[in-house]
Protein backbone atom coordinates (compact mmCIF):
# COMPACT_ATOMS: atom_id res chain seq x y z
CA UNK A 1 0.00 0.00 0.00
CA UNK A 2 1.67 3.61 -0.87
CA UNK A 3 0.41 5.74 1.96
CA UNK A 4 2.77 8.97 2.22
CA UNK A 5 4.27 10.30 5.23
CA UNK A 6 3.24 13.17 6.85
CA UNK A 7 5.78 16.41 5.66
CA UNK A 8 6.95 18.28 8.77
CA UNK A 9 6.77 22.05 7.98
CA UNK A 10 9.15 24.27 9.78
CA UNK A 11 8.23 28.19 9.28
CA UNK A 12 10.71 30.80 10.69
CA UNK A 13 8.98 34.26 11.87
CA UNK A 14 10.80 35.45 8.43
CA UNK A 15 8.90 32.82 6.42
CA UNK A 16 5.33 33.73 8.27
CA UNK A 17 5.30 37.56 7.70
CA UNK A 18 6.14 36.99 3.51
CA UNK A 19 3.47 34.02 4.14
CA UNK A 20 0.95 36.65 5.73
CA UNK A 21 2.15 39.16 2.68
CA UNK A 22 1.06 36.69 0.42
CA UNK A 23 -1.85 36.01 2.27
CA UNK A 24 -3.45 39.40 2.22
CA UNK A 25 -2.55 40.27 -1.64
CA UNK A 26 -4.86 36.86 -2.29
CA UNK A 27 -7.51 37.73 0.18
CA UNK A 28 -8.06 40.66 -1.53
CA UNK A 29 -7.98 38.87 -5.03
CA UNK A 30 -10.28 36.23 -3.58
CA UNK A 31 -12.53 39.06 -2.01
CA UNK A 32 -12.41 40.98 -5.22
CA UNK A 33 -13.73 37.69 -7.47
CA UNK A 34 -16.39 36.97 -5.04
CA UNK A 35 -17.64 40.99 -5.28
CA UNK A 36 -17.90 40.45 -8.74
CA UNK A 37 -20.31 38.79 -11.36
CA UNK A 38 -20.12 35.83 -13.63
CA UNK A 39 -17.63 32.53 -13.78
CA UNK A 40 -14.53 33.86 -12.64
CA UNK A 41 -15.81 34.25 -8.91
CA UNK A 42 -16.63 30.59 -9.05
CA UNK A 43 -13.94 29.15 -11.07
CA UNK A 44 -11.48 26.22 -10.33
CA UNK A 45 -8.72 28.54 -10.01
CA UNK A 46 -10.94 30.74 -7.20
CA UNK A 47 -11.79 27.53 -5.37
CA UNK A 48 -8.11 26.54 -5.32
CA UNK A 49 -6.79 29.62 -4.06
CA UNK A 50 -9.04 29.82 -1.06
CA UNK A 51 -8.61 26.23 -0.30
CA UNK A 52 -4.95 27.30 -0.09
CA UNK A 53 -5.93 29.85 2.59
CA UNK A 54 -8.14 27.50 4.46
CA UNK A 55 -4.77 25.03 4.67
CA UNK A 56 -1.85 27.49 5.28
CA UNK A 57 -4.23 29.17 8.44
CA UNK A 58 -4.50 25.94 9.79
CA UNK A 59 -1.10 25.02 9.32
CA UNK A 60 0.08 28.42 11.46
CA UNK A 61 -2.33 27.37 13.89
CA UNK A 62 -5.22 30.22 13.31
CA UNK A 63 -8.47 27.94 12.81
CA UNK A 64 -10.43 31.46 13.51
CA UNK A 65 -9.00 33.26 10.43
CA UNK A 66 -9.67 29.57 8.52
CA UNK A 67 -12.58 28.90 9.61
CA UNK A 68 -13.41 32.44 7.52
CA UNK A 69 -11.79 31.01 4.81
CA UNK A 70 -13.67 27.98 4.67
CA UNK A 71 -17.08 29.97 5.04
CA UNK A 72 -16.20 31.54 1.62
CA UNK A 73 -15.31 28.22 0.17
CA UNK A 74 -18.95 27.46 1.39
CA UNK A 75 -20.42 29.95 0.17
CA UNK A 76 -18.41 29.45 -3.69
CA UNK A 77 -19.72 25.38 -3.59
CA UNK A 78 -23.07 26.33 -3.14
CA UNK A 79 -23.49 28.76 -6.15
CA UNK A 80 -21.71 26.18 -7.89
CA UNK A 81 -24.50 23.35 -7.25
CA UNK A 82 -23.35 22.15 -3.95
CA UNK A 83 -20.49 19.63 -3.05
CA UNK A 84 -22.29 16.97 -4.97
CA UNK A 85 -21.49 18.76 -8.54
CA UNK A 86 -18.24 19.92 -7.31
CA UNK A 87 -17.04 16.29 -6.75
CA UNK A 88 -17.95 15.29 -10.30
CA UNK A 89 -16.32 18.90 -11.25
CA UNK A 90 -13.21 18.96 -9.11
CA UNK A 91 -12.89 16.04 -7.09
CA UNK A 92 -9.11 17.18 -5.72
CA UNK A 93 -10.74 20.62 -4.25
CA UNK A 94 -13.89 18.66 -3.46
CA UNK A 95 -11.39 16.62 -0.97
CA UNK A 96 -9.99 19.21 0.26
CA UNK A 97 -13.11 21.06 1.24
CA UNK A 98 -14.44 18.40 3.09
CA UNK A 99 -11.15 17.36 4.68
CA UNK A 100 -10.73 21.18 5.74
CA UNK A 101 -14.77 20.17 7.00
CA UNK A 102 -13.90 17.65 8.97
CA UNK A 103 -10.43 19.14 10.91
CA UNK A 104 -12.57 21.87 12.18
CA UNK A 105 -15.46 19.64 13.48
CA UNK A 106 -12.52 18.19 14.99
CA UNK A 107 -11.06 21.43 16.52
CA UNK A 108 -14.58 22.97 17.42
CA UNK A 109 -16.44 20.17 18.45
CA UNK A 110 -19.03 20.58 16.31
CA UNK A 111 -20.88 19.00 13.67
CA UNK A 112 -19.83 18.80 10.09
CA UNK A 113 -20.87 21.49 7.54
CA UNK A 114 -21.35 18.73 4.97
CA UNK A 115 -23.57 15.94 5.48
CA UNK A 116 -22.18 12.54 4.63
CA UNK A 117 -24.11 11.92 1.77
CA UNK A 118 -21.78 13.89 0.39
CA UNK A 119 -18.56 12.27 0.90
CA UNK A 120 -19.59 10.17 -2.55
CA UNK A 121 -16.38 9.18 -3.56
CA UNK A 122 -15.89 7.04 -0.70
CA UNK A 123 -18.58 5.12 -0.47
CA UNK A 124 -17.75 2.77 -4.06
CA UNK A 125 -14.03 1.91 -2.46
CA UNK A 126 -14.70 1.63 1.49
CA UNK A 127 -17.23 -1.05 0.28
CA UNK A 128 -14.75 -2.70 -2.07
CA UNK A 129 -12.53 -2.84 0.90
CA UNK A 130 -14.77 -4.09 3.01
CA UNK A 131 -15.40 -6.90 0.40
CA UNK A 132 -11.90 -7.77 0.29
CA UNK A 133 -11.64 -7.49 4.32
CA UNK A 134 -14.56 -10.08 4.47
CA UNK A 135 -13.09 -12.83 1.76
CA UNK A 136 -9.83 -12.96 3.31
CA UNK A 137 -11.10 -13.80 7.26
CA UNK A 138 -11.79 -17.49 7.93
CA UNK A 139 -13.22 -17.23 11.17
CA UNK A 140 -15.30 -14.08 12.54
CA UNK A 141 -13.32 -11.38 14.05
CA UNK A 142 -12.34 -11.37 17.68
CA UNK A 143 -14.39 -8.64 18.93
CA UNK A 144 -14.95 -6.99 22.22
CA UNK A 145 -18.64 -8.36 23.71
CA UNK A 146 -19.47 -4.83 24.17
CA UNK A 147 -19.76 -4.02 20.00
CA UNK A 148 -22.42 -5.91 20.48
CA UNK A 149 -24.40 -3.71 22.67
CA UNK A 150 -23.35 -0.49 21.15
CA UNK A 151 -25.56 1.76 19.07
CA UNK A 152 -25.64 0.40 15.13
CA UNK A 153 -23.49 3.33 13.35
CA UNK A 154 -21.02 3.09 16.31
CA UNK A 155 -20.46 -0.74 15.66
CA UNK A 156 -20.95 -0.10 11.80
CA UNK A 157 -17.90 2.67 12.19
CA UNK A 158 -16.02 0.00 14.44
CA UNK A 159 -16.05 -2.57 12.06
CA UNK A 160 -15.37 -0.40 9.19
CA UNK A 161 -11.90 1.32 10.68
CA UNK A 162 -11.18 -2.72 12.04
CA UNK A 163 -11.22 -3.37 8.22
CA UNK A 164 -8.79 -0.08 7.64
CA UNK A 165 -6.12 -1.59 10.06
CA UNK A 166 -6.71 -4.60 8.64
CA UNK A 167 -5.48 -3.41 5.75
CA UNK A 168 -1.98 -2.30 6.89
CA UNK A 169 -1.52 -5.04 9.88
CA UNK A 170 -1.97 -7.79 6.99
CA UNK A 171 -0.49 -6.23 3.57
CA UNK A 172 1.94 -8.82 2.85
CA UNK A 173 -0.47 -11.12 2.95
CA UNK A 174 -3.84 -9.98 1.56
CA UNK A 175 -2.01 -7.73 -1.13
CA UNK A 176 -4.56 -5.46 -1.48
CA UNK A 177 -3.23 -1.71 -2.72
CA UNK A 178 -4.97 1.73 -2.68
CA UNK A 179 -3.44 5.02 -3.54
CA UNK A 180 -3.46 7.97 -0.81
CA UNK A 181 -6.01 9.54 -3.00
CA UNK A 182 -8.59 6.50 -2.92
CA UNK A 183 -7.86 6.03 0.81
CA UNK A 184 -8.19 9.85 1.75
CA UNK A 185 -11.74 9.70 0.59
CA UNK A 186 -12.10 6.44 2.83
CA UNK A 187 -11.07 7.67 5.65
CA UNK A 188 -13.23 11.02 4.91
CA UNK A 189 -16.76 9.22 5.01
CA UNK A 190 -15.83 6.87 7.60
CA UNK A 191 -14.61 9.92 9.97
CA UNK A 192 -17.72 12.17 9.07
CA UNK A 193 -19.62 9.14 10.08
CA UNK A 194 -17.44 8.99 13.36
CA UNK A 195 -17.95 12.80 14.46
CA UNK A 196 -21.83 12.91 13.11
CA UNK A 197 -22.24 10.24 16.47
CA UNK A 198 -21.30 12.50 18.54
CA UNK A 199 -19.68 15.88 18.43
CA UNK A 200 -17.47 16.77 21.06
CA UNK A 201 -20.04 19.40 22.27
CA UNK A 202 -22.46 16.60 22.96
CA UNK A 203 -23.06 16.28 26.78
CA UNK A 204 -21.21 13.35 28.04
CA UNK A 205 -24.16 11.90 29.54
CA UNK A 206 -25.52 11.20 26.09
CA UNK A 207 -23.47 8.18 26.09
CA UNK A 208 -22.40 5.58 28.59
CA UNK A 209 -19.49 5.16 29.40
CA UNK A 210 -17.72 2.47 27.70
CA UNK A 211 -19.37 3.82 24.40
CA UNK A 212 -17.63 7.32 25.53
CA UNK A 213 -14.11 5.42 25.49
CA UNK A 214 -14.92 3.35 22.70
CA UNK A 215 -16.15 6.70 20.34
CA UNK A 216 -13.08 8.68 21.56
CA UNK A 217 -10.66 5.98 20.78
CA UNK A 218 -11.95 5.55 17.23
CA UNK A 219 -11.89 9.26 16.87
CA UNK A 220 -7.36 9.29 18.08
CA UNK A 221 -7.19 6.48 15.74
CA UNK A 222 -8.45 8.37 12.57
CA UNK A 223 -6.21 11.32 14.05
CA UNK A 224 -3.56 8.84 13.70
CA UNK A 225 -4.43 7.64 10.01
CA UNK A 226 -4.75 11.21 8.31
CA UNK A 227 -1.47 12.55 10.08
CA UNK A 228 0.04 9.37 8.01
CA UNK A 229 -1.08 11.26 4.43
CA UNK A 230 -1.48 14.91 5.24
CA UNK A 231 -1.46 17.98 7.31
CA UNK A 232 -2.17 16.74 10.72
CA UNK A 233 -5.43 18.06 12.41
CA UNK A 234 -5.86 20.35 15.53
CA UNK A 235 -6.58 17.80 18.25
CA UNK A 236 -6.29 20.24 21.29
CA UNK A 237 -10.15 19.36 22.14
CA UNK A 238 -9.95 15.76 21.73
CA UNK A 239 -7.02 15.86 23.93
CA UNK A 240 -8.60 17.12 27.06
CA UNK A 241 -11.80 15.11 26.54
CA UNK A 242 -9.87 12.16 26.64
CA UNK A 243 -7.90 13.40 29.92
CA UNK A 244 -11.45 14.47 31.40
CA UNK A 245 -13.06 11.31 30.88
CA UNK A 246 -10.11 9.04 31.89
CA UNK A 247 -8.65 11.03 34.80
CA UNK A 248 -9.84 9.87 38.02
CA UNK A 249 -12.20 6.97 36.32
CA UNK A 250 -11.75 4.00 37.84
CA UNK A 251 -14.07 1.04 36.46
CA UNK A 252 -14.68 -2.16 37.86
CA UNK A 253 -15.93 -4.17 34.76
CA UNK A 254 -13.13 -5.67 32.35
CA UNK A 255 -14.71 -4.67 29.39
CA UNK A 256 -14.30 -1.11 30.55
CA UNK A 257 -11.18 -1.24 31.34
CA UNK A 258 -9.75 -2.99 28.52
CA UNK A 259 -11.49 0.20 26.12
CA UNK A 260 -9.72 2.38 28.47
CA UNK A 261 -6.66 0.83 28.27
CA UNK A 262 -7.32 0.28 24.39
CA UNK A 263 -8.18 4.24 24.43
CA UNK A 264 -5.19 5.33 26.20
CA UNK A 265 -2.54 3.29 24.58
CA UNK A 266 -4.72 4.99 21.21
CA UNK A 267 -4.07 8.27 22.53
CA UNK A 268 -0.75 8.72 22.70
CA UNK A 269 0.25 6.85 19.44
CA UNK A 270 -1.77 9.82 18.17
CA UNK A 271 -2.38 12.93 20.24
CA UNK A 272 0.06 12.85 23.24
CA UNK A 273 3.02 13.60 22.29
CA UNK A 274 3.97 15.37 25.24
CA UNK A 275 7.14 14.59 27.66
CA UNK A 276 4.59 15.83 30.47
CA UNK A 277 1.45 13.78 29.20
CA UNK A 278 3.22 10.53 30.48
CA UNK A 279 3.46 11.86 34.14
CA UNK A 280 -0.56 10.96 34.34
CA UNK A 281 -0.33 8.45 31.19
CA UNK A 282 1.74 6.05 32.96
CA UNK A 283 0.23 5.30 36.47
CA UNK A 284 -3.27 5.46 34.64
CA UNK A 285 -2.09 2.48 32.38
CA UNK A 286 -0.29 0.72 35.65
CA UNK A 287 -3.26 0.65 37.36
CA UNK A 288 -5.30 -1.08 34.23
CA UNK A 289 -2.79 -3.37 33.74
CA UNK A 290 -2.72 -4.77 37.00
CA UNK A 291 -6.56 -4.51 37.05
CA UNK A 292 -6.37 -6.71 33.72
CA UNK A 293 -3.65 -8.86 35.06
CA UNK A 294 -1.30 -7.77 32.34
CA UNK A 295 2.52 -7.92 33.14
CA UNK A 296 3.69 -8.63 29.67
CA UNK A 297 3.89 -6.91 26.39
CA UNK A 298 2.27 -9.63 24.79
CA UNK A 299 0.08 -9.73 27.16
CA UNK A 300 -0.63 -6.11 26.15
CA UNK A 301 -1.20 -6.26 22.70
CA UNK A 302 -3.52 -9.43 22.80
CA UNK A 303 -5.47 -6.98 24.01
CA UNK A 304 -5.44 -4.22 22.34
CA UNK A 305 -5.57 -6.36 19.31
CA UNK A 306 -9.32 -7.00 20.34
CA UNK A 307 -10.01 -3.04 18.70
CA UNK A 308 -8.57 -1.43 15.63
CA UNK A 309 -4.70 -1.02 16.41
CA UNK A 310 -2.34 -0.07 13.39
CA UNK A 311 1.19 -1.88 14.84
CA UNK A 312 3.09 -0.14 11.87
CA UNK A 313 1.76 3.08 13.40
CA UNK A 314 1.39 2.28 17.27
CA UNK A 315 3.03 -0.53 17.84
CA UNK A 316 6.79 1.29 18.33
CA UNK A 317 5.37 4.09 20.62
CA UNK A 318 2.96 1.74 22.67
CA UNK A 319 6.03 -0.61 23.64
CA UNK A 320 8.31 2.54 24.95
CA UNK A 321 5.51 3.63 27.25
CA UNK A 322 4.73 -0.11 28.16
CA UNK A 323 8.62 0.00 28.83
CA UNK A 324 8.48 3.22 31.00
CA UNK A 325 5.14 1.68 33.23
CA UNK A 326 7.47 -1.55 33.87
CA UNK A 327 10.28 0.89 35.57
CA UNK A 328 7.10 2.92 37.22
CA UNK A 329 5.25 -0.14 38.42
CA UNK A 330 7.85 -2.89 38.79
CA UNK A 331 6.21 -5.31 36.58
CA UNK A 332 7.95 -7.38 33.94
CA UNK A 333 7.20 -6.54 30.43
């Protein structure tokens, strides 16, 4: 599978006032199209440049001044038909837009601007993949018993990001390939699905708790997955919901604590990447472990291996903290 890395961007204080030079002169050209009549306002090249906007704000960290960005690129796809004619038109800016969507639904906590009907191109290859998932498994899946009891489109998105890390953990043998392009748009319907449960500014009481742990998991694991082919996404918010809901949460059922282990072992594979993170990271983990009766790394990953887990992404960073609990806690590993 060709799935690009992520490009680190370094910009110097230099760099970011020519950046915000540039930035104005095209505001104004944008500004100046949109103020006027006929196709140019609405053209590819129009669409394209404020895209471009939307992506370098985000990139220096100012969703505000993108977010106004991306309310012009709303406002240029609806007097062009909607996203629906500007997939068939200009499917690259048509990913974009809803990718751009999506990160600040992410940031903001809200819900998407675009429904998921309209992440068409999607749909035609997450169901060939989930073909292909279901001819190559002999036996059913090893699955936690609480998918079971979850709500249908939380199990249906469970199953369906399974079948994504699927597709890396078992390359060599399945040999199934999809270009970053193809599996962008995959991971765009299956993560508007994922946020269009719940938004983060949904009271936590709307779910219970192990589908809390369960929902926020998923959502650090498709963090994880588009940091592998693009800009990565603003996951301040997501970060201190997971510390809020996992700090000082002690459960008494396994199945809850394996999700919470499952969730925090997610977590910082893909949003903690702090020194300082692991000062609360790594007696929280202890303390499942021991509740799980887990004193090996194998032990470990058997279980995490019950939810989606991406070793070529995870496995690396999950074994270095696993090393750091067995100085903390004394346990082999």
């Amino acid at each position: 599978m060709s799935v690009a890395a992520s490009v680190s961007l370094s910009v110097t204080r230099r760099e970011t006032a020519e950046a915000f030079g540039h930035l104005s002169r095209s505001l104004r050209l944008v500004n100046q199209r949109l103020a006027g009549a006929g196709e140019l306002a609405l053209s590819d090249a129009t669409l394209a440049v404020v895209v471009a906007m939307t992506q370098h704000e985000r990139l220096l960290g100012y969703d505000d001044h993108a977010l106004v960005h991306f309310e012009g690129l709303q406002r240029i796809i609806k007097l062009r038909g909607g996203m629906s004619t500007l997939v068939v038109d200009c499917r690259g800016v048509a990913q974009k837009a809803l990718r751009a969507d999506f990160d600040f639904a992410l940031a903001f906590g809200t819900p998407t601007r675009f429904s998921i009907a309209e992440c068409m191109p999607g749909k035609a290859t997450l169901d060939w993949l989930r073909e292909k998932h279901g001819q190559s498994r002999v036996d059913p899946p090893d699955m936690p018993t609480l998918i079971a009891r979850v709500g249908g489109g939380l199990r249906e998105v469970f199953e369906d990001i399974a079948t994504i890390a699927w597709l890396f953990n078992e390359s060599a043998v399945h040999g199934v390939k999809m270009d970053d392009y193809d599996f962008h748009d995959v991971l765009l319907i299956v993560g508007y699905r994922l946020l269009n449960i719940r938004p983060f500014n949904t009271p936590a009481t709307a779910m219970n708790r192990s589908e809390l742990l369960l929902h926020l998991g998923l959502v650090a694991m498709m963090a994880m997955l588009f940091l592998a082919i693009s800009l990565k996404s603003d996951v301040a918010l997501l970060k201190r919901r997971i510390a809020s809901v996992t700090l000082g949460e002690y459960l008494d059922d396994q199945e809850g604590q394996e999700v919470m282990l499952w969730l925090l072992f997610t977590a910082k594979a893909s949003v903690f990447k702090e020194a300082e993170e692991d000062i609360w990271l790594i007696p929280r983990i202890s303390r499942l472990a021991s509740q799980l009766g887990l004193s090996t790394w194998d032990d470990v990953s058997r279980t995490l291996q019950k939810f989606p887990w991406v070793k070529a992404f995870a496995d690396d960073t999950a074994q270095v903290l696993w090393r750091q609990i067995g100085s903390f806690s004394h346990v082999p590993f």
